[in-house]
N, C-alpha and C. Protein backbone atom coordinates (compact mmCIF):
# COMPACT_ATOMS: atom_id res chain seq x y z
N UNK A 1 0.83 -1.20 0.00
CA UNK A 1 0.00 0.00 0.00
C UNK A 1 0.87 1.26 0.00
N UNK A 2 1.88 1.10 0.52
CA UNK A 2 2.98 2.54 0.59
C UNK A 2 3.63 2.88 -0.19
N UNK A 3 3.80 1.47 -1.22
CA UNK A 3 4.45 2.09 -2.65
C UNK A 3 3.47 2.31 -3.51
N UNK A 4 2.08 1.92 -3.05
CA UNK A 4 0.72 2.57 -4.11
C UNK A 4 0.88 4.64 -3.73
N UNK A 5 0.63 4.24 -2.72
CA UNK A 5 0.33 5.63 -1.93
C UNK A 5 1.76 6.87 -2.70
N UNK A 6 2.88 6.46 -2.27
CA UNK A 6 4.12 7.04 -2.95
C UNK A 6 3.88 7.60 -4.28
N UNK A 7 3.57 6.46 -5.42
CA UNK A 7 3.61 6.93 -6.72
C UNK A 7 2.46 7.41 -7.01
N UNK A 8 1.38 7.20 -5.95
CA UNK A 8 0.40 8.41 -6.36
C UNK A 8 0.93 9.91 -6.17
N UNK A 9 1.27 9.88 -5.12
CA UNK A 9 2.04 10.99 -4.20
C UNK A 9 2.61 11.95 -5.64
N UNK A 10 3.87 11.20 -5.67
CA UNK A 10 4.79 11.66 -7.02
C UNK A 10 3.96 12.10 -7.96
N UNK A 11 3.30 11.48 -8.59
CA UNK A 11 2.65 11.75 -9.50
C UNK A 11 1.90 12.67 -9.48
N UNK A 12 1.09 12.75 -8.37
CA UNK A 12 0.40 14.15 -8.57
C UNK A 12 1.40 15.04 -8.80
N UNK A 13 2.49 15.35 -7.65
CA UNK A 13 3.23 15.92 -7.72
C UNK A 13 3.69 16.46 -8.91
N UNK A 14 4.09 15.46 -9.38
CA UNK A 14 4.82 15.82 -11.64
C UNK A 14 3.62 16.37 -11.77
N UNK A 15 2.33 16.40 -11.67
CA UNK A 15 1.04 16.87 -12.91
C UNK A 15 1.49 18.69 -11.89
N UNK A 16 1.43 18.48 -10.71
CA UNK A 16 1.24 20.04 -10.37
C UNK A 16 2.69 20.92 -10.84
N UNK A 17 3.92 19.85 -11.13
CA UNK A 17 5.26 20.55 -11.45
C UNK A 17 4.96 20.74 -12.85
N UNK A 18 4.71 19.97 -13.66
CA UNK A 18 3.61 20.22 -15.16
C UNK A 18 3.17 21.84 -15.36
N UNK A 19 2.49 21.93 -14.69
CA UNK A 19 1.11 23.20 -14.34
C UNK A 19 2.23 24.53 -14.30
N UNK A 20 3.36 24.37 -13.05
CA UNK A 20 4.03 25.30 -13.37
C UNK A 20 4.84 25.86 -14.24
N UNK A 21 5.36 24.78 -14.73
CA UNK A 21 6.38 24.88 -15.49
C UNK A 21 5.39 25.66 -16.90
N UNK A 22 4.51 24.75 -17.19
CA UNK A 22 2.99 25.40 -18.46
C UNK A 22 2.80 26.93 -18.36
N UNK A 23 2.82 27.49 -17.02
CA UNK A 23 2.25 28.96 -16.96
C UNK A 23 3.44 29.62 -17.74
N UNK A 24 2.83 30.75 -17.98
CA UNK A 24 3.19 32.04 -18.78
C UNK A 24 3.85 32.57 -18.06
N UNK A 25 4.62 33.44 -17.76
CA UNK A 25 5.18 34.26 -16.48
C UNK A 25 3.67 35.55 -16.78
N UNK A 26 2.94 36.10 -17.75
CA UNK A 26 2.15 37.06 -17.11
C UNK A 26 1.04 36.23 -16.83
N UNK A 27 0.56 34.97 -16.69
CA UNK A 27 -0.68 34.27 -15.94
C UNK A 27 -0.10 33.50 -14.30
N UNK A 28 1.14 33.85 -13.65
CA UNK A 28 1.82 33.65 -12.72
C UNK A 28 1.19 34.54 -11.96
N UNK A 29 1.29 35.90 -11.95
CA UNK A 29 0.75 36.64 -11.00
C UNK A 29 -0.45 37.81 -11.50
N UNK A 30 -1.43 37.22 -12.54
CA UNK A 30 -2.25 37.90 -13.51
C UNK A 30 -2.91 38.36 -12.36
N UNK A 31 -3.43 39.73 -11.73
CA UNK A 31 -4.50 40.53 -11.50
C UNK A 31 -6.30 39.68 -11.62
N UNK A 32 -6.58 39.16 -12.30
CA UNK A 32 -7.92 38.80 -12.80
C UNK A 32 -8.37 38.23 -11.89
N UNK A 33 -7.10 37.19 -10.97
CA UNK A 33 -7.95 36.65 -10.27
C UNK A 33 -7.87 36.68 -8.83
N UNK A 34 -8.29 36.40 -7.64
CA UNK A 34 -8.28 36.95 -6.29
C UNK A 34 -7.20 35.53 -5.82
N UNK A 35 -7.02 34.33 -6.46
CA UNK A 35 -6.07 33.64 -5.69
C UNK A 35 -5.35 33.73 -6.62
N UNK A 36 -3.56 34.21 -6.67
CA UNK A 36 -2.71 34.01 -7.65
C UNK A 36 -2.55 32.83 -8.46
N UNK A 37 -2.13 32.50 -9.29
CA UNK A 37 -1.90 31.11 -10.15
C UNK A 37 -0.12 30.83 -8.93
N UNK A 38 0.42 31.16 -8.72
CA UNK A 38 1.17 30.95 -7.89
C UNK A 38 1.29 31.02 -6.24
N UNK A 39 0.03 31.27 -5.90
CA UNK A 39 -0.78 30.97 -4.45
C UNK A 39 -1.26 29.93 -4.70
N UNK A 40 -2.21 29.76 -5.33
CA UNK A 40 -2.54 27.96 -5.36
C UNK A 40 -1.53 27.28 -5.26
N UNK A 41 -0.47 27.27 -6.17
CA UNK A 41 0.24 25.97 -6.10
C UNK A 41 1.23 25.76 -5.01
N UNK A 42 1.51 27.38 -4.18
CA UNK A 42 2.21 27.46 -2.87
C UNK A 42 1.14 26.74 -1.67
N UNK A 43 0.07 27.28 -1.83
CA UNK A 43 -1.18 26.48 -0.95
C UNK A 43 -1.00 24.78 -1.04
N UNK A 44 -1.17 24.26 -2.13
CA UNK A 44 -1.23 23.00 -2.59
C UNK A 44 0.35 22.26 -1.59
N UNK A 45 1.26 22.84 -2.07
CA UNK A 45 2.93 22.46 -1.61
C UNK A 45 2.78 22.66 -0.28
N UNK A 46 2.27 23.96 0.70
CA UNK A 46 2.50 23.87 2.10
C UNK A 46 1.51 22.53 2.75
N UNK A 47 0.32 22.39 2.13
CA UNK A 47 -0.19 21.90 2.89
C UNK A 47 0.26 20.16 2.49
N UNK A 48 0.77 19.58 1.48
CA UNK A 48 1.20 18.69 0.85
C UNK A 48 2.36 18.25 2.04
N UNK A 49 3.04 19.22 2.10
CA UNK A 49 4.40 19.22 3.06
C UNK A 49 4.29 19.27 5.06
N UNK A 50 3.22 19.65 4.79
CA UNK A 50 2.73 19.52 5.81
C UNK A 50 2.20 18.39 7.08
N UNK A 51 1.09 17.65 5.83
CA UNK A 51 0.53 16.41 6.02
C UNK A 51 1.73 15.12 5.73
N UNK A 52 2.64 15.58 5.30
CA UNK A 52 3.66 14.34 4.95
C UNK A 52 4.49 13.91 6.93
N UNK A 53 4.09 15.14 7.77
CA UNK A 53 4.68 15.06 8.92
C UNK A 53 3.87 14.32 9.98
N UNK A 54 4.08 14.22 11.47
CA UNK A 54 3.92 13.48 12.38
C UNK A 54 2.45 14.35 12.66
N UNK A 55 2.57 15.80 12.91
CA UNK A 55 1.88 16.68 13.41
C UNK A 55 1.93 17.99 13.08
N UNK A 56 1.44 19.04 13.58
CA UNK A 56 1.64 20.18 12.90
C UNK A 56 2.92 21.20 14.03
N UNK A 57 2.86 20.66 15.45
CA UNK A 57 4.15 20.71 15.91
C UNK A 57 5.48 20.47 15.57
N UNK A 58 5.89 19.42 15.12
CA UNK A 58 6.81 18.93 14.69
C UNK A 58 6.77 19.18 12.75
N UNK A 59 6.47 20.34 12.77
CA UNK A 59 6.07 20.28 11.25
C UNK A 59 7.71 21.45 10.53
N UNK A 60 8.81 20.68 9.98
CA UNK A 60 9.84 21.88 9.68
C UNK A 60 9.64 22.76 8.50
N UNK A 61 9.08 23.96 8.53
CA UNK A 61 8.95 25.13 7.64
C UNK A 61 9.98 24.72 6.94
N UNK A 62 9.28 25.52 5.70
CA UNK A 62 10.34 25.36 4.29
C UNK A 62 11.12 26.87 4.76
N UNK A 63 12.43 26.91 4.10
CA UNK A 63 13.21 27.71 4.33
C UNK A 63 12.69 29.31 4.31
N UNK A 64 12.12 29.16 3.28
CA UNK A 64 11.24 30.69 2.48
C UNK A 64 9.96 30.38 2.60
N UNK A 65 9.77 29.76 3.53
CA UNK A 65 8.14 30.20 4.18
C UNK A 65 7.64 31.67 4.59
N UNK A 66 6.35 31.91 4.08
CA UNK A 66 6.28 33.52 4.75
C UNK A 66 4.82 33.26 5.42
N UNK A 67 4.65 34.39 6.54
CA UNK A 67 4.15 33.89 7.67
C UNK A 67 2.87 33.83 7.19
N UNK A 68 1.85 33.10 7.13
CA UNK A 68 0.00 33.00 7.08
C UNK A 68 -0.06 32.50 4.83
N UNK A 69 1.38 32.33 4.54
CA UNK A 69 0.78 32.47 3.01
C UNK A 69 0.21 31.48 2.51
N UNK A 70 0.17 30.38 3.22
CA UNK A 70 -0.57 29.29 3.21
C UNK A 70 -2.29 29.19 2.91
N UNK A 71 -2.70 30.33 3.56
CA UNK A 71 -4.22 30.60 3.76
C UNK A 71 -4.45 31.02 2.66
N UNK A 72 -5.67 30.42 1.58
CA UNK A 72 -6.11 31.38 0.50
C UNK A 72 -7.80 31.85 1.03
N UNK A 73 -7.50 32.60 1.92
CA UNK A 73 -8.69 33.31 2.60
C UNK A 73 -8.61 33.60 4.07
N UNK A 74 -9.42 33.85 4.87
CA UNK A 74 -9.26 34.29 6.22
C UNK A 74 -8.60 33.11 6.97
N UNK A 75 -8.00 33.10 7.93
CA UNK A 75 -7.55 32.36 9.01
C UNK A 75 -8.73 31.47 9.51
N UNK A 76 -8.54 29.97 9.44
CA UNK A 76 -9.62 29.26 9.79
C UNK A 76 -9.87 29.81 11.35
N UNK A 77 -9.05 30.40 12.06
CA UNK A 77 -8.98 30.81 13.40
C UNK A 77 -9.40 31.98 13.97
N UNK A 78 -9.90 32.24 15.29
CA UNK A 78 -10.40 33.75 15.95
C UNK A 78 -8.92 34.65 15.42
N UNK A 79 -9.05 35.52 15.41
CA UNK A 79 -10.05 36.59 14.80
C UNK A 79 -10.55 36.59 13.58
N UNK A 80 -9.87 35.09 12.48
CA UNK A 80 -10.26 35.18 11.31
C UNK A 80 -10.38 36.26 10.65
N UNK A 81 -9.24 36.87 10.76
CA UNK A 81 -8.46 37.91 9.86
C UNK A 81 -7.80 37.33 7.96
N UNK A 82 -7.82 38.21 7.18
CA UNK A 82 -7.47 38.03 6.45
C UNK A 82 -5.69 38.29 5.62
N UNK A 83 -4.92 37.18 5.43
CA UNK A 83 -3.35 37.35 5.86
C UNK A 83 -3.12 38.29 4.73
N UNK A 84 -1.95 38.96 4.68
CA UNK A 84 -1.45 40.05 3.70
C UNK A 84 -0.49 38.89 3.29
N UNK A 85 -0.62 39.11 1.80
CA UNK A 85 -0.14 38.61 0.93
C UNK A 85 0.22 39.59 -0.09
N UNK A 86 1.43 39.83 -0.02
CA UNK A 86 2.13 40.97 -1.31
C UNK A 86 3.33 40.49 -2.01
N UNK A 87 3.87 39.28 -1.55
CA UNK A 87 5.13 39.54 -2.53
C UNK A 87 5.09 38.15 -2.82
N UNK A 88 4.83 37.73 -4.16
CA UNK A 88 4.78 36.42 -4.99
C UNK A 88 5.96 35.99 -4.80
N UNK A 89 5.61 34.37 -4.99
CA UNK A 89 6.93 33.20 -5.21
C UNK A 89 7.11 33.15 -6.70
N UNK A 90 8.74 32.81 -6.62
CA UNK A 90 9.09 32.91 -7.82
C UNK A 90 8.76 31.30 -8.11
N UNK A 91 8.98 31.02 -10.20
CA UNK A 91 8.94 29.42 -10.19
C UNK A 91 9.86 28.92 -9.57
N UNK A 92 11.04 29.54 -9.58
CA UNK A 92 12.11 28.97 -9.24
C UNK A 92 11.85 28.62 -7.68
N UNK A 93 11.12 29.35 -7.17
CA UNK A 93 11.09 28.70 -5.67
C UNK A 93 10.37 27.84 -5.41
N UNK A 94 9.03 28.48 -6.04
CA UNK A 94 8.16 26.57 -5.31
C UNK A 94 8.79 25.36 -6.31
N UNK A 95 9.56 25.34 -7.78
CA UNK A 95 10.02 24.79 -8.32
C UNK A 95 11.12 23.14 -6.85
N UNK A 96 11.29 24.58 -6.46
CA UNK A 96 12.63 24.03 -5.29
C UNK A 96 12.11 23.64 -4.01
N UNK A 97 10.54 24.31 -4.05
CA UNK A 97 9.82 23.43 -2.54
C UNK A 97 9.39 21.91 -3.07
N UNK A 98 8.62 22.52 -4.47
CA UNK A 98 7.97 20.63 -4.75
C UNK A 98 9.44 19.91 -4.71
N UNK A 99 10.25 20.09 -5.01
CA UNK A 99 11.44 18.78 -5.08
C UNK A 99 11.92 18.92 -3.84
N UNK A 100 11.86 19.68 -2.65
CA UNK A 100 11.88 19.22 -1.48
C UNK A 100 10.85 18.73 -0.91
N UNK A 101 9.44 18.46 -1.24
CA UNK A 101 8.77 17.23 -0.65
C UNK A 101 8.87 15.90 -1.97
N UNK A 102 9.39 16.32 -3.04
CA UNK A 102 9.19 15.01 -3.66
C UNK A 102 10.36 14.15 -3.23
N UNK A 103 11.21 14.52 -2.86
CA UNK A 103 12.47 13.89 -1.81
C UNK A 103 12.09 13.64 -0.38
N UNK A 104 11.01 13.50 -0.02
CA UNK A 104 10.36 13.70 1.44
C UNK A 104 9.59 12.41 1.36
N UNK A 105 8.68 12.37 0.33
CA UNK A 105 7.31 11.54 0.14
C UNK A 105 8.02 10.17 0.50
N UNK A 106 8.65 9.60 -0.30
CA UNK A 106 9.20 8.07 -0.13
C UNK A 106 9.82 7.82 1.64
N UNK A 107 10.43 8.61 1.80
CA UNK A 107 11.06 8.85 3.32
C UNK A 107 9.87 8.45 4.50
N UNK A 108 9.15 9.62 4.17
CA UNK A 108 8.26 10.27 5.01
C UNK A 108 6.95 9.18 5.21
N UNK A 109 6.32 8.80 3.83
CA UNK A 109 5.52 7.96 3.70
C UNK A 109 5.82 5.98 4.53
N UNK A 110 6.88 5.51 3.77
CA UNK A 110 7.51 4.50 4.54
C UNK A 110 7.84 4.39 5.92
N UNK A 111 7.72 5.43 6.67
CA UNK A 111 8.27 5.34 7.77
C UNK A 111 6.82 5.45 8.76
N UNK A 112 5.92 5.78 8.48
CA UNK A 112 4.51 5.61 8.99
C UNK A 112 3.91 4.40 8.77
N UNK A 113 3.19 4.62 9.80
CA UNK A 113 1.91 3.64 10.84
C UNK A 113 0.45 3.89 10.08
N UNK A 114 0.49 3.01 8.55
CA UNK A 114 -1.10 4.06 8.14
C UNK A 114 -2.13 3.82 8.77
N UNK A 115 -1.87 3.06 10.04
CA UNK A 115 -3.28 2.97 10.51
C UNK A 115 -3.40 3.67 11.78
N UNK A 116 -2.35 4.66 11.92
CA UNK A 116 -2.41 6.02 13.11
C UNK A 116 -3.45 6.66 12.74
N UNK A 117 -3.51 7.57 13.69
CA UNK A 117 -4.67 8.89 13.69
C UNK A 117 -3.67 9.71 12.67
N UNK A 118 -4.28 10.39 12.11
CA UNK A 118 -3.81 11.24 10.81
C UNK A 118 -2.63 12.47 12.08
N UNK A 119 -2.56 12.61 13.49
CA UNK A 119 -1.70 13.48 13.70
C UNK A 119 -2.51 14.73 13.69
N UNK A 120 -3.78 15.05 13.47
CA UNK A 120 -4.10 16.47 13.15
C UNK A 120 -5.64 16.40 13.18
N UNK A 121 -5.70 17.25 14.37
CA UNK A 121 -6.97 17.37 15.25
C UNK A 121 -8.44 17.57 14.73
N UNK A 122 -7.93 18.65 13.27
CA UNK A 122 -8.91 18.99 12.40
C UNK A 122 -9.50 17.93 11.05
N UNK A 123 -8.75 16.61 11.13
CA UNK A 123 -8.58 15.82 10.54
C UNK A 123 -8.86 14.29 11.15
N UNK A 124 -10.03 13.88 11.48
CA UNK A 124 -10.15 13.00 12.45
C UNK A 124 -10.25 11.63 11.41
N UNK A 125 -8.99 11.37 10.77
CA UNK A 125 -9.25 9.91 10.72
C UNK A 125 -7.36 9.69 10.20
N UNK A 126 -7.58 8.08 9.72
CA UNK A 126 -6.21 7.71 9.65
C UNK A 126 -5.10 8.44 9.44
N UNK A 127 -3.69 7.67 9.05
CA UNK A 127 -2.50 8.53 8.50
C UNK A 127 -2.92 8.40 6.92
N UNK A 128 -3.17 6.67 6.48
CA UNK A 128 -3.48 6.59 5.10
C UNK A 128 -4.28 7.11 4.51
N UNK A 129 -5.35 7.26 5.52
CA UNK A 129 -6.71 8.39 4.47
C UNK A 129 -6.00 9.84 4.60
N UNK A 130 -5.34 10.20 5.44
CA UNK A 130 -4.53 11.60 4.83
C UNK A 130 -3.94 12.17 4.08
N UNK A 131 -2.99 10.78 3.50
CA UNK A 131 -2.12 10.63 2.45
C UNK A 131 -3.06 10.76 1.14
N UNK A 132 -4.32 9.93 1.53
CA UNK A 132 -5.46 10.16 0.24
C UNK A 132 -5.62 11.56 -0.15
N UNK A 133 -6.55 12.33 1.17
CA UNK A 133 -6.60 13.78 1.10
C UNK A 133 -5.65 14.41 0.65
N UNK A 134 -4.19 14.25 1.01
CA UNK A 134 -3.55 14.88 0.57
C UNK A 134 -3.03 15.00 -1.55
N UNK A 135 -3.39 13.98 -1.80
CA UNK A 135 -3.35 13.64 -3.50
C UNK A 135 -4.90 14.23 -3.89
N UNK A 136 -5.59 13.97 -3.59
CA UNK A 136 -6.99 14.62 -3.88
C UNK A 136 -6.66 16.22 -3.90
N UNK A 137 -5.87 16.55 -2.87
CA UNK A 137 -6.03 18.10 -2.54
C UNK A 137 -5.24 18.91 -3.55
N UNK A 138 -4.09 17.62 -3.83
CA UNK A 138 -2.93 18.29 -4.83
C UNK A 138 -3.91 18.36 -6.29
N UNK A 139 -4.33 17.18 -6.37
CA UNK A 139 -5.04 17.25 -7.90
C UNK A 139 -6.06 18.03 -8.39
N UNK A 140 -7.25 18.24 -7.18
CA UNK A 140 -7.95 19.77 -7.04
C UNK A 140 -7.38 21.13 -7.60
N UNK A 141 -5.93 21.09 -6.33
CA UNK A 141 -5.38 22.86 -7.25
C UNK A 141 -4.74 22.04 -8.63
N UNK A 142 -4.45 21.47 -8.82
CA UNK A 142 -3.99 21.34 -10.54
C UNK A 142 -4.55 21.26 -11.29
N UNK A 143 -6.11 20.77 -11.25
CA UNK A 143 -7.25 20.66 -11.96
C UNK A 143 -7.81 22.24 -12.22
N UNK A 144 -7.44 23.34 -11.11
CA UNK A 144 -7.69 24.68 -10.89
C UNK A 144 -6.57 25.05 -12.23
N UNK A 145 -5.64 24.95 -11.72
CA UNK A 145 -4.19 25.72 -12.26
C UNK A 145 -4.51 25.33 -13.90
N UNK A 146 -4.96 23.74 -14.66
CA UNK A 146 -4.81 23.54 -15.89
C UNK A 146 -6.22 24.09 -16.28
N UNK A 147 -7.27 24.76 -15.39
CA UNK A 147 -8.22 25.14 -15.87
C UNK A 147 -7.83 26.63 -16.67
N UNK A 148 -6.98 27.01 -15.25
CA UNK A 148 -6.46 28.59 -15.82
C UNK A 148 -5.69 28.60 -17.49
N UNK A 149 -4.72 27.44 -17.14
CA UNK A 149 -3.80 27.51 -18.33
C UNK A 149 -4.67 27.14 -19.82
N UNK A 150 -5.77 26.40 -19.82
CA UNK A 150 -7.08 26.24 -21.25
C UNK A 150 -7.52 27.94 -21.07
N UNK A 151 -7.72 28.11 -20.07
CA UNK A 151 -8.59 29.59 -20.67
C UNK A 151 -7.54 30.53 -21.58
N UNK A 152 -6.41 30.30 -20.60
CA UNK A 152 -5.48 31.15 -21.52
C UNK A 152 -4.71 30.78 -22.51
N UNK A 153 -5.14 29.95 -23.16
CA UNK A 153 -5.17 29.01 -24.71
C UNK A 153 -3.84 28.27 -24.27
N UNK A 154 -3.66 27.44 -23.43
CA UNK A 154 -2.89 26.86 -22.88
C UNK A 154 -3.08 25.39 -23.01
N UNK A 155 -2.95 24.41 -23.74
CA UNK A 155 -3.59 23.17 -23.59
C UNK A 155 -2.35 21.88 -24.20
N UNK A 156 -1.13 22.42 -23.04
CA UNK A 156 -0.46 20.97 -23.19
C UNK A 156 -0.29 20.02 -22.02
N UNK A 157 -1.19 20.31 -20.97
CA UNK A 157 -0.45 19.56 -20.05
C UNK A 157 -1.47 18.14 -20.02
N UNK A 158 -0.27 17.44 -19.26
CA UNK A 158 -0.85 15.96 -19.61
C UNK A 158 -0.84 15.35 -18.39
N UNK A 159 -1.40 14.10 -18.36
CA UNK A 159 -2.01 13.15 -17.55
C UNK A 159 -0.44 12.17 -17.03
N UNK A 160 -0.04 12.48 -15.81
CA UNK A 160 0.98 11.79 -15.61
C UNK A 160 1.38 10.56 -14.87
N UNK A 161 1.95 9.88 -15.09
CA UNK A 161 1.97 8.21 -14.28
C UNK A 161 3.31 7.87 -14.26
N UNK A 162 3.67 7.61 -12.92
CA UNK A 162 5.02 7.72 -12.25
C UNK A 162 5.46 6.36 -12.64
């Protein structure tokens, strides 16, 4: 099941490294829309990188993490404020976060108990159904991201299998 789980993992992974690599540099941080084309896929990577851990304690920030950019909307939390977000990731950076969890996944994945509590309070069931959520969640924003890239007459990205 952990080398099913893995090359799903990966794989999403390649379809969302796909997506970036596809964008335009002016549909990267286009105005039009209220979540950047490069907020999604930072959203998608934190929380990807996230769930690959024990807990959200023990969870090690990516180097160039910036504080709340994770949220694409208010803070699930009191005061449920809305985070300032002003200064975009380059490709080159989340380029360099996805290949620091795609060097994670095999590690990270193998070394778990999938029949633990997922580690995360807001998340009340296994580690393995997390690992699910977590490929569902990746393929969601990429399904978002290759929607953007057809509108903007964009239509090479493909269906990938690790």
């Amino acid at each position: 099941m952990k080398k099913t789980i893995i090359s799903q993992m990966l794989s999403s992974l390649n379809m969302l490294q796909d997506a970036i690599h596809n964008c335009p540099n002016e549909l990267w941080d286009h105005q039009e829309h209220e979540n950047k084309y490069w907020h999604i896929v930072y959203h998608a990577l934190f929380f990807t990188h996230l769930y690959l851990g024990p807990n959200a304690n023990e969870f090690p920030k990516w180097k160039k993490a910036r504080n709340e950019y994770q949220f694409m909307g208010p803070v699930p939390w009191p005061p449920h404020h809305t985070p300032k977000i002003d200064e975009k990731y380059s490709k080159e950076d989340l380029n360099e976060y996805l290949e620091l969890i795609r060097q994670e996944v095999p590690i990270r994945i193998n070394q778990d108990d999938l029949d633990a509590n997922s580690g995360f309070d807001w998340l009340p069931f296994s580690r393995m159904e997390l690992h699910l959520h977590s490929i569902r969640h990746i393929q969601h924003h990429t399904g978002q991201l290759i929607e953007r890239l057809r509108n903007f007459g964009i239509k090479r990205n493909r269906w990938i299998i690790n």
